[in-house]
Protein backbone atom coordinates (compact mmCIF):
# COMPACT_ATOMS: atom_id res chain seq x y z
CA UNK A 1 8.12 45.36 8.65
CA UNK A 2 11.40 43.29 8.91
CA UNK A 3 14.28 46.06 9.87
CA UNK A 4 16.96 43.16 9.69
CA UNK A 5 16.64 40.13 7.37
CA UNK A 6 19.49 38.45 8.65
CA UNK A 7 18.34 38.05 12.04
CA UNK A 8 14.77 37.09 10.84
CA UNK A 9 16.75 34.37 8.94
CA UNK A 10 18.76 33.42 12.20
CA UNK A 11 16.02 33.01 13.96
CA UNK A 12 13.59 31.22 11.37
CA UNK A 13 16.67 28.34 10.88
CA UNK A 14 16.99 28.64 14.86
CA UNK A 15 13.22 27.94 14.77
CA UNK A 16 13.49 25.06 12.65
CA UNK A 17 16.02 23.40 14.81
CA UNK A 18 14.27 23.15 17.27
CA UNK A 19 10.84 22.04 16.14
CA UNK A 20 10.08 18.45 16.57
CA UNK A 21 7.46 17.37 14.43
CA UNK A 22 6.59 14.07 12.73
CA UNK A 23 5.64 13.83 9.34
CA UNK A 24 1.65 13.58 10.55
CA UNK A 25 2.11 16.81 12.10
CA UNK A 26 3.40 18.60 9.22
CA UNK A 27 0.80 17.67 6.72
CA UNK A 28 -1.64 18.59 9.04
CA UNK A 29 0.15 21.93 9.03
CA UNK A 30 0.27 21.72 5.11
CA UNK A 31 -3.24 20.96 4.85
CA UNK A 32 -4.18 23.83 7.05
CA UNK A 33 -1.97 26.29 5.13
CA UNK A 34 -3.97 25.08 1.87
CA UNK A 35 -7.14 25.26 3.01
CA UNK A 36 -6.60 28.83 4.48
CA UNK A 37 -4.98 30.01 0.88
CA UNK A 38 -7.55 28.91 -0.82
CA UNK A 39 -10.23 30.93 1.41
CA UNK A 40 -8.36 34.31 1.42
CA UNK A 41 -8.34 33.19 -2.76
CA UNK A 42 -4.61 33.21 -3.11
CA UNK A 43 -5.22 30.30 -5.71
CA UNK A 44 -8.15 28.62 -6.88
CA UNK A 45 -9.13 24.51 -5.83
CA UNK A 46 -10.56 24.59 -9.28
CA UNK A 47 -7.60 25.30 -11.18
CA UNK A 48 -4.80 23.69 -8.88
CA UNK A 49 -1.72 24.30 -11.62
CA UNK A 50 -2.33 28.27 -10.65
CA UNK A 51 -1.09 27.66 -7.55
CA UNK A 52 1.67 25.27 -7.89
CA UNK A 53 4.53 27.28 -7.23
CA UNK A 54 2.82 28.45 -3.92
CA UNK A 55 2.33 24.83 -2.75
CA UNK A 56 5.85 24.05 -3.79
CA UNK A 57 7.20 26.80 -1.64
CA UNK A 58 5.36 25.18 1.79
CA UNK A 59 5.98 21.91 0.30
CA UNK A 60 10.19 22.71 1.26
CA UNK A 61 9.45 24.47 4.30
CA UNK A 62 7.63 21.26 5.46
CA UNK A 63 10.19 19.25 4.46
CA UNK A 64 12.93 21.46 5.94
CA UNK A 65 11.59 20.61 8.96
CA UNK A 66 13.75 17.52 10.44
């Protein structure tokens, strides 16, 4: 349980700073992220609209990412 957002949020843009990734790297990470979503069922492969919004969200946390 997060006791203070504003430090989590210091330290997640803090985090992004400093990561150095390429764009390879990142849709590796992507990839992985969808693949593991779609085995704990957050959304279904077969219906891929379902869980646009989700891949949106990782889509601009990727891309965050300088």
């Amino acid at each position: 349980m997060v006791k203070n957002v504003k430090i989590l949020e210091r330290f997640n843009r803090e985090q992004i700073k400093n990561e150095d990734l390429s764009y390879e790297e990142s849709l590796a990470i992507f990839n992985s992220l969808y693949e593991e979503a779609i085995n704990l069922k957050v959304f279904s492969s077969q219906n891929i609209m379902e869980g646009f919004e989700a891949i949106l969200e990782i889509a601009k946390t990727i891309n965050s990412i300088p």
